[in-house]
PDB file of N, CA and C in Angstrom:
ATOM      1  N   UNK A   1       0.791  -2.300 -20.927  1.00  0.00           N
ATOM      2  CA  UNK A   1       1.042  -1.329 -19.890  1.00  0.00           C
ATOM      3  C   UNK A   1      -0.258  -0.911 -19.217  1.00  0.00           C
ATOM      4  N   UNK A   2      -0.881  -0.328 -20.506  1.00  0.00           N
ATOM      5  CA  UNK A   2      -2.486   0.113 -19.044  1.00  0.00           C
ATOM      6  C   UNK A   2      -2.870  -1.618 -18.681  1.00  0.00           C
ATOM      7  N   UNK A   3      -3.030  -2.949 -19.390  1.00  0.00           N
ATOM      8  CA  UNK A   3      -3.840  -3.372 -18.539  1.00  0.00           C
ATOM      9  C   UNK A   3      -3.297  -3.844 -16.901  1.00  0.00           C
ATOM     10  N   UNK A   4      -1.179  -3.547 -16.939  1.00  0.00           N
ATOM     11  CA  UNK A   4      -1.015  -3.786 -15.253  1.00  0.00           C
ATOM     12  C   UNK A   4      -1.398  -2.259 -14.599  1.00  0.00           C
ATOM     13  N   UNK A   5      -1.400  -1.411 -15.215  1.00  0.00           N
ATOM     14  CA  UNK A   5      -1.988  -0.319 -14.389  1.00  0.00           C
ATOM     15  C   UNK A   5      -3.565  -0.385 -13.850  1.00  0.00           C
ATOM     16  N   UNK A   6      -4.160  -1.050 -14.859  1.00  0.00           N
ATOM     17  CA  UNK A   6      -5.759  -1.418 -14.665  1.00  0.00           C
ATOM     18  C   UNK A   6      -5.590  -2.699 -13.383  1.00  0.00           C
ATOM     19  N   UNK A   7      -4.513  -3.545 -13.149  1.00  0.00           N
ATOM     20  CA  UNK A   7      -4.611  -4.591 -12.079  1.00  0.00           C
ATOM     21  C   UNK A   7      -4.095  -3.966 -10.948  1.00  0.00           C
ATOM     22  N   UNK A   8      -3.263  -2.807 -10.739  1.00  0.00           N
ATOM     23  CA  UNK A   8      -2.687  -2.159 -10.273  1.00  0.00           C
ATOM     24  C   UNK A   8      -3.746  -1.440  -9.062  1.00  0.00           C
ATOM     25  N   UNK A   9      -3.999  -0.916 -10.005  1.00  0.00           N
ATOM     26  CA  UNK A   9      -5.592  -0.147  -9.657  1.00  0.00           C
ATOM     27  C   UNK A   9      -6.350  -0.843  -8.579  1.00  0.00           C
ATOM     28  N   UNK A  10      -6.430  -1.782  -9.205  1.00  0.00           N
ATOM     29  CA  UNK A  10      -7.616  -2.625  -8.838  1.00  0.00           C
ATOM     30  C   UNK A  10      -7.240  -3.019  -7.214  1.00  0.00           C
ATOM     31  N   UNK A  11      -5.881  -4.125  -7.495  1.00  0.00           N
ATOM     32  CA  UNK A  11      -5.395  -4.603  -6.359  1.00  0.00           C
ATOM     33  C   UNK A  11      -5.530  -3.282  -5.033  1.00  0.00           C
ATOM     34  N   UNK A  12      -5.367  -2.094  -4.965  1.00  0.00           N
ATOM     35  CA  UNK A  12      -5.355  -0.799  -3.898  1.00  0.00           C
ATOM     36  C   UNK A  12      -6.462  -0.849  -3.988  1.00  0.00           C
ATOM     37  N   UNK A  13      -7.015  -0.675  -4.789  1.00  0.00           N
ATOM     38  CA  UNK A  13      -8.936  -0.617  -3.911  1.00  0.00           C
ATOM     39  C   UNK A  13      -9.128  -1.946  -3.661  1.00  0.00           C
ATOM     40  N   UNK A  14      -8.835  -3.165  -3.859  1.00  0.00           N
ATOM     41  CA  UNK A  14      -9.290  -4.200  -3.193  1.00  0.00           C
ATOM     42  C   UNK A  14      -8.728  -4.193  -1.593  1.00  0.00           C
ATOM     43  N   UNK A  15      -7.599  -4.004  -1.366  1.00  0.00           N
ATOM     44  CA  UNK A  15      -6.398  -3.754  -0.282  1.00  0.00           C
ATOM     45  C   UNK A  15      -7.348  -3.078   0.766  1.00  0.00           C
ATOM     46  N   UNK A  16      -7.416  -1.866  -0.118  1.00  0.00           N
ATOM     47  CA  UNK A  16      -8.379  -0.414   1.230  1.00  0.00           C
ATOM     48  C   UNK A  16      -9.427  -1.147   1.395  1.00  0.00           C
ATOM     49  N   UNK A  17     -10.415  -2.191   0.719  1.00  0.00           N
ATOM     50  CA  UNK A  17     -11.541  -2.812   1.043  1.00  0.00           C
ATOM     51  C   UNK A  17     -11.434  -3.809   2.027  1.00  0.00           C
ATOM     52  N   UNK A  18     -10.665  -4.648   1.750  1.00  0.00           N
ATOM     53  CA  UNK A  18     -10.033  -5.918   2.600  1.00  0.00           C
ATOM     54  C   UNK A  18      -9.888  -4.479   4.413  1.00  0.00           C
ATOM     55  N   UNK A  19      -8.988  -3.908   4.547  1.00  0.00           N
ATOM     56  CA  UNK A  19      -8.824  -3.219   5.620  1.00  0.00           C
ATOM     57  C   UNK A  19      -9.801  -2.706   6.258  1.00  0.00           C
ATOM     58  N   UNK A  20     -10.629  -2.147   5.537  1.00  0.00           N
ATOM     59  CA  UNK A  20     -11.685  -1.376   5.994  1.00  0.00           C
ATOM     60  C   UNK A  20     -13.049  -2.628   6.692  1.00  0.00           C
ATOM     61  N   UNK A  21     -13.105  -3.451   6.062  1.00  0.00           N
ATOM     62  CA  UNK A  21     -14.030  -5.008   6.025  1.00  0.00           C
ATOM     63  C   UNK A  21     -13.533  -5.877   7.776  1.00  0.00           C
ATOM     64  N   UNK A  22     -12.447  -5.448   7.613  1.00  0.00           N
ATOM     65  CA  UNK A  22     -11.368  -6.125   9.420  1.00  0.00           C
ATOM     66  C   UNK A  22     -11.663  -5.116  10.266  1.00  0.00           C
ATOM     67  N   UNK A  23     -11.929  -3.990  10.014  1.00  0.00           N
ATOM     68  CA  UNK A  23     -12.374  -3.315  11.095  1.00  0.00           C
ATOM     69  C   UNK A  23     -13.476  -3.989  12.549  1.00  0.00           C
ATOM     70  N   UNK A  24     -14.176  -4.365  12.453  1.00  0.00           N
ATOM     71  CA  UNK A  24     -15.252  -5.210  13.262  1.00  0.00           C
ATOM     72  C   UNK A  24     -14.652  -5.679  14.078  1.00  0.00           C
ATOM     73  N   UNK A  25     -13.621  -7.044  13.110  1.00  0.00           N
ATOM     74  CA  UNK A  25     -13.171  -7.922  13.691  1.00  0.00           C
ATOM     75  C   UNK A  25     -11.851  -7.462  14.788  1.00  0.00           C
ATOM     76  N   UNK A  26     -10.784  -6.804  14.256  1.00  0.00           N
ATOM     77  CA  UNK A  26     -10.069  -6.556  15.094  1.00  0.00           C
ATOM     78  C   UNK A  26     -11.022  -5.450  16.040  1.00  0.00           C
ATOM     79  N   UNK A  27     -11.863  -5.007  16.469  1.00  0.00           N
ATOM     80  CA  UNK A  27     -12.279  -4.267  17.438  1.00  0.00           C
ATOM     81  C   UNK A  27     -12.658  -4.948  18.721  1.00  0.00           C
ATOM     82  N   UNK A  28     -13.238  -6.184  17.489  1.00  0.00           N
ATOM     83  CA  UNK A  28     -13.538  -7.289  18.783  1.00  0.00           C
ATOM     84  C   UNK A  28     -12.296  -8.178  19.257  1.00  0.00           C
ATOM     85  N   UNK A  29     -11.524  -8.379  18.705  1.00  0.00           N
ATOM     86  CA  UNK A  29     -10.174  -9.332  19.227  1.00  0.00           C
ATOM     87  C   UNK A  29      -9.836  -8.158  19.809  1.00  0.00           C
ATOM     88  N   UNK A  30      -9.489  -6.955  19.737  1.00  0.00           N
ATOM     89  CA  UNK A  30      -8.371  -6.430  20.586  1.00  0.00           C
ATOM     90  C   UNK A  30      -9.359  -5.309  21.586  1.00  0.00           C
ATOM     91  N   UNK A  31     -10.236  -5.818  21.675  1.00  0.00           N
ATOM     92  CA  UNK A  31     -11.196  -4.708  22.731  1.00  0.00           C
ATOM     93  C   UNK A  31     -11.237  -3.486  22.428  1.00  0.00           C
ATOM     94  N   UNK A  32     -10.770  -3.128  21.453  1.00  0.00           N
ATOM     95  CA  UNK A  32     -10.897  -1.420  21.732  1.00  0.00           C
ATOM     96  C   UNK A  32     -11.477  -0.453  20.826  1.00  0.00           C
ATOM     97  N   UNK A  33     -11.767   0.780  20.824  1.00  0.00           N
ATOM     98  CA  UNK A  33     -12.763   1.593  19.975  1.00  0.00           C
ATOM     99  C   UNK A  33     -12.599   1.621  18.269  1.00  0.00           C
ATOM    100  N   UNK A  34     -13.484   2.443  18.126  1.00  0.00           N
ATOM    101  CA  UNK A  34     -13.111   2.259  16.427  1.00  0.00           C
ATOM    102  C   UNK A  34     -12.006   3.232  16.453  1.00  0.00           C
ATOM    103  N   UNK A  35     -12.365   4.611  17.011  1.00  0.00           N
ATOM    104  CA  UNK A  35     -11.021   5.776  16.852  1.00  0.00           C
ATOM    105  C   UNK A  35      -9.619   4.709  16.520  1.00  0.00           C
ATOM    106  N   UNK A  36      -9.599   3.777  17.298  1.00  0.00           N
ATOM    107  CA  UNK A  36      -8.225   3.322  18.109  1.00  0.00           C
ATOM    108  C   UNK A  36      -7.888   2.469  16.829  1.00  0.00           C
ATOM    109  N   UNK A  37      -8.975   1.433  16.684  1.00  0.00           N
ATOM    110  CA  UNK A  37      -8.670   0.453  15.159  1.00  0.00           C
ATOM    111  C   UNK A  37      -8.551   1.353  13.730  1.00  0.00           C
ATOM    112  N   UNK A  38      -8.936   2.394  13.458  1.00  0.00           N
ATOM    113  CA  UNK A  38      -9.354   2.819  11.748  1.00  0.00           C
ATOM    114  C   UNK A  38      -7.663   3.617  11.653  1.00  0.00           C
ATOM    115  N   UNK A  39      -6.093   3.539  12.375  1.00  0.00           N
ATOM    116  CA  UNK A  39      -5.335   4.153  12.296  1.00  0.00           C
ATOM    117  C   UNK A  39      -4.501   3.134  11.376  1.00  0.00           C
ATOM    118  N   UNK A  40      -4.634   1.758  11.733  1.00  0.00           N
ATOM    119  CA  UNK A  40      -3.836   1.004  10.500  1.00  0.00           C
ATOM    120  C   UNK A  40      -4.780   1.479   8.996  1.00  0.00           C
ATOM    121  N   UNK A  41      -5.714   1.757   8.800  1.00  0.00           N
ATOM    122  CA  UNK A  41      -6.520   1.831   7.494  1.00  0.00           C
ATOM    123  C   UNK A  41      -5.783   3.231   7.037  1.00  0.00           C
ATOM    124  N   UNK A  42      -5.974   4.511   8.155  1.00  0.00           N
ATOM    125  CA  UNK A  42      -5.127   5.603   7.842  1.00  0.00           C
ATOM    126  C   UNK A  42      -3.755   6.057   7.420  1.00  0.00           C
ATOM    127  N   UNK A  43      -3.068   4.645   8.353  1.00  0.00           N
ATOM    128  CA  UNK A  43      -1.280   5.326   8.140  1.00  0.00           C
ATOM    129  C   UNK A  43      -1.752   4.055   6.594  1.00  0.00           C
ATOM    130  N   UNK A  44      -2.171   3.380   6.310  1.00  0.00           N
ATOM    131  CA  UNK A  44      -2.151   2.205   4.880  1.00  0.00           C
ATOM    132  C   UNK A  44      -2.166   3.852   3.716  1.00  0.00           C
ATOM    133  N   UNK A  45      -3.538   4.686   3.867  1.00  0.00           N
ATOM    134  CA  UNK A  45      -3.581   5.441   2.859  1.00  0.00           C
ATOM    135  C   UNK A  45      -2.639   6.369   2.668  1.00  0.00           C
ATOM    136  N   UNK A  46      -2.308   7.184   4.046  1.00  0.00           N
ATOM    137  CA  UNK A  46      -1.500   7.934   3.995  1.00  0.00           C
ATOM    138  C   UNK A  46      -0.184   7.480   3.117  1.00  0.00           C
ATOM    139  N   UNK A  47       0.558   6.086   3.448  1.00  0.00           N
ATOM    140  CA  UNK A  47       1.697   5.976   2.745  1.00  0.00           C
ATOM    141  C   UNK A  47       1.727   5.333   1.513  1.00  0.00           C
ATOM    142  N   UNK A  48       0.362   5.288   1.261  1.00  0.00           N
ATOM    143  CA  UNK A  48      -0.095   5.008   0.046  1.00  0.00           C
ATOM    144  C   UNK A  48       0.231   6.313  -1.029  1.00  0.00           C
ATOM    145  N   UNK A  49      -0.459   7.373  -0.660  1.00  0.00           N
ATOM    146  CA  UNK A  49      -0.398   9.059  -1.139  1.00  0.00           C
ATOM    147  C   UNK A  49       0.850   9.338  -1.128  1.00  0.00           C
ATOM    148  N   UNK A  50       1.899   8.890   0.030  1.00  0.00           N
ATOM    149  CA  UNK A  50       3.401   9.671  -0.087  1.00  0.00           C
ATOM    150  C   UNK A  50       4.026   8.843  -0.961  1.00  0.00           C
ATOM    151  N   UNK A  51       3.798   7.246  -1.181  1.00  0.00           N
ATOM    152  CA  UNK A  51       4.688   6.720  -2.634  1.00  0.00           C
ATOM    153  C   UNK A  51       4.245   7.040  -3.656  1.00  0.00           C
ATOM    154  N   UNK A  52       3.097   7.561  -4.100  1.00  0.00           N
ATOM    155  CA  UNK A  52       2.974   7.755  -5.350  1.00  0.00           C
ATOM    156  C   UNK A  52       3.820   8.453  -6.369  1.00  0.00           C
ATOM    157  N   UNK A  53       3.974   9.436  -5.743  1.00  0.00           N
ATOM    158  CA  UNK A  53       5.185  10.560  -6.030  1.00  0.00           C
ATOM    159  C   UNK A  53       6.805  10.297  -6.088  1.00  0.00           C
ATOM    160  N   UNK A  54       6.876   9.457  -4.634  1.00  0.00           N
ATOM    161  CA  UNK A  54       7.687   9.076  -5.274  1.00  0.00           C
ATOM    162  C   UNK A  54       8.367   7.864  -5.867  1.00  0.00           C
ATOM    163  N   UNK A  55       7.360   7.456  -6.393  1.00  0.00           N
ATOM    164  CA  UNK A  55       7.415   6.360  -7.766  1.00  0.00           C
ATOM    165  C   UNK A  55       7.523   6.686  -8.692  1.00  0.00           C
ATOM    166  N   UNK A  56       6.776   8.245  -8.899  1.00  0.00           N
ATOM    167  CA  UNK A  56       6.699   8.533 -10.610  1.00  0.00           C
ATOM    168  C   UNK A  56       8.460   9.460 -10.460  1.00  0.00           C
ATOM    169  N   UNK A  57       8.830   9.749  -9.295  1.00  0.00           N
ATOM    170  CA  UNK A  57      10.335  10.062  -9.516  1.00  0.00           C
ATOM    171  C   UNK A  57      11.096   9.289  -9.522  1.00  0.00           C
ATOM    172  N   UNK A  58      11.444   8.473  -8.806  1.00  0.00           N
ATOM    173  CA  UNK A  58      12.183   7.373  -9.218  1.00  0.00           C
ATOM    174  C   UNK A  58      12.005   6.114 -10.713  1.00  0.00           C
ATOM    175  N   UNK A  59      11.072   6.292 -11.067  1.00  0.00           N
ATOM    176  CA  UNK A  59      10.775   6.161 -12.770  1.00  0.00           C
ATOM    177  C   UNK A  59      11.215   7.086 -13.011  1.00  0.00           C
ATOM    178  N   UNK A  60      11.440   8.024 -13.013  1.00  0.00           N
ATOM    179  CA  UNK A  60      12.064   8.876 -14.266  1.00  0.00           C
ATOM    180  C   UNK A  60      13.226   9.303 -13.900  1.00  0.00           C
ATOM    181  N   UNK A  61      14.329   8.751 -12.914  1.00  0.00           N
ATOM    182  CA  UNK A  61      15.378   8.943 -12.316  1.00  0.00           C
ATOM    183  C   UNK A  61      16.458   7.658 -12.610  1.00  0.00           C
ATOM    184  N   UNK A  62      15.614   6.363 -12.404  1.00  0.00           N
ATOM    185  CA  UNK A  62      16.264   5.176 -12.190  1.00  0.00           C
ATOM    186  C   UNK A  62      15.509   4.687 -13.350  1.00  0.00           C
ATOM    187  N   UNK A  63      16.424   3.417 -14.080  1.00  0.00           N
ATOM    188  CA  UNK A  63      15.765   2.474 -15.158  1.00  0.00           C
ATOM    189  C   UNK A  63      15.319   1.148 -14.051  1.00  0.00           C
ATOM    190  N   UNK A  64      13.718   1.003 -14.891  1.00  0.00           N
ATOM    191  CA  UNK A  64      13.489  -0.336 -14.252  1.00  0.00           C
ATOM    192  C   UNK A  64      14.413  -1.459 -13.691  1.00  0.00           C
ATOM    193  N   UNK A  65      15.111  -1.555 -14.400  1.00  0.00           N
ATOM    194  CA  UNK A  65      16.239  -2.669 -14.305  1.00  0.00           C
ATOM    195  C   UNK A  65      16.783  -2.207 -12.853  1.00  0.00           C
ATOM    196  N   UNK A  66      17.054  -1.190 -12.527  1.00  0.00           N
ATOM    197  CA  UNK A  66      18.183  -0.918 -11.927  1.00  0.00           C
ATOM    198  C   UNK A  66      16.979  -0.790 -10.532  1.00  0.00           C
ATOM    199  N   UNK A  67      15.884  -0.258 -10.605  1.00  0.00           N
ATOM    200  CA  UNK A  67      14.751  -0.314  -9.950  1.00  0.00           C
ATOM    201  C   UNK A  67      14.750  -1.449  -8.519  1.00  0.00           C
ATOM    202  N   UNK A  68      14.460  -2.479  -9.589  1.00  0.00           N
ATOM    203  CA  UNK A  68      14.221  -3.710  -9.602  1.00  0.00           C
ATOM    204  C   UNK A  68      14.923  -4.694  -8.857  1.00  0.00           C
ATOM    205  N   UNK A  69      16.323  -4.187  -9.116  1.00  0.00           N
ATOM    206  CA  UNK A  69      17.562  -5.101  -8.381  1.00  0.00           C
ATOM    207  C   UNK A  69      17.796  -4.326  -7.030  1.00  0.00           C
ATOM    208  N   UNK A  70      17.509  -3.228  -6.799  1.00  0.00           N
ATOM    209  CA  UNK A  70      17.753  -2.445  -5.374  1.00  0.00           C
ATOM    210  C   UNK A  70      16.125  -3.111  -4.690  1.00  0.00           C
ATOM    211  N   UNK A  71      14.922  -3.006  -5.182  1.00  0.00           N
ATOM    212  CA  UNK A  71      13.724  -3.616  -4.169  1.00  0.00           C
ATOM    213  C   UNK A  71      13.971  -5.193  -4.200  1.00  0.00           C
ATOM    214  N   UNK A  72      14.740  -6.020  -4.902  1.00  0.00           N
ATOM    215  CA  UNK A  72      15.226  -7.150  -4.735  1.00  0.00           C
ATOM    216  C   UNK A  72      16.207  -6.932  -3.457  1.00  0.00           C
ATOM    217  N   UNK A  73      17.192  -6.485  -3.154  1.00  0.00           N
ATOM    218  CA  UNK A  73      18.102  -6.322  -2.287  1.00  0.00           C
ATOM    219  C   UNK A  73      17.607  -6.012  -1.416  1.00  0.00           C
ATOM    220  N   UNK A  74      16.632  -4.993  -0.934  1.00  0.00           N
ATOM    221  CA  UNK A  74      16.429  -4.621   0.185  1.00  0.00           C
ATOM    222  C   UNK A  74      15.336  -5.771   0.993  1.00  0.00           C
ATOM    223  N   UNK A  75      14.786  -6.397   0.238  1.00  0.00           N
ATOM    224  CA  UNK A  75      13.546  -6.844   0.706  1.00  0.00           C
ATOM    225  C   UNK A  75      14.410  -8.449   0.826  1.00  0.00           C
ATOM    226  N   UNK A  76      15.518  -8.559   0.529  1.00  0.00           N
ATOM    227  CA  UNK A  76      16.397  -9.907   0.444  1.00  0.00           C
ATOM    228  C   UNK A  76      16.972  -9.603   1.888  1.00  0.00           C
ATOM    229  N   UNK A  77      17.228  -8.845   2.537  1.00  0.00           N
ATOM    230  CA  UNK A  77      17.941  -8.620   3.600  1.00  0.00           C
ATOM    231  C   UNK A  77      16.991  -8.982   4.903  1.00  0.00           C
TER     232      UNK A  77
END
């Protein structure tokens, strides 16, 4: 268990790094300021912060199993 929480981990700070690293580049493909580019990096964290919560509720609401087969379904559609 901690060591997928330790890959877990890891993978979101690699993610916010990877995003933050494209900044340059998309400024230069799409012409425009940094204000204008750093809002995909923002809404990434922001809805990063609002699932957390509710992950640790839906763990303690729903069994994995049952978890599991609804983000199968939705993401099947």
């Amino acid at each position: 268990m901690v060591i997928t929480l330790m890959i877990g981990s890891f993978v979101a700070i690699l993610n916010q790094t990877l995003m933050i690293s494209a900044l340059p580049t998309l400024m230069h493909e799409f012409d425009v300021p940094s204000s204008t580019v750093q809002w995909p990096t923002t809404g990434f964290m922001l809805t990063n912060g609002i699932m957390i919560p509710i992950t640790a509720f839906l763990i303690e609401t729903f069994t994995t199993r049952q978890l599991f087969l609804y983000a199968m379904g939705i993401f099947a559609e």
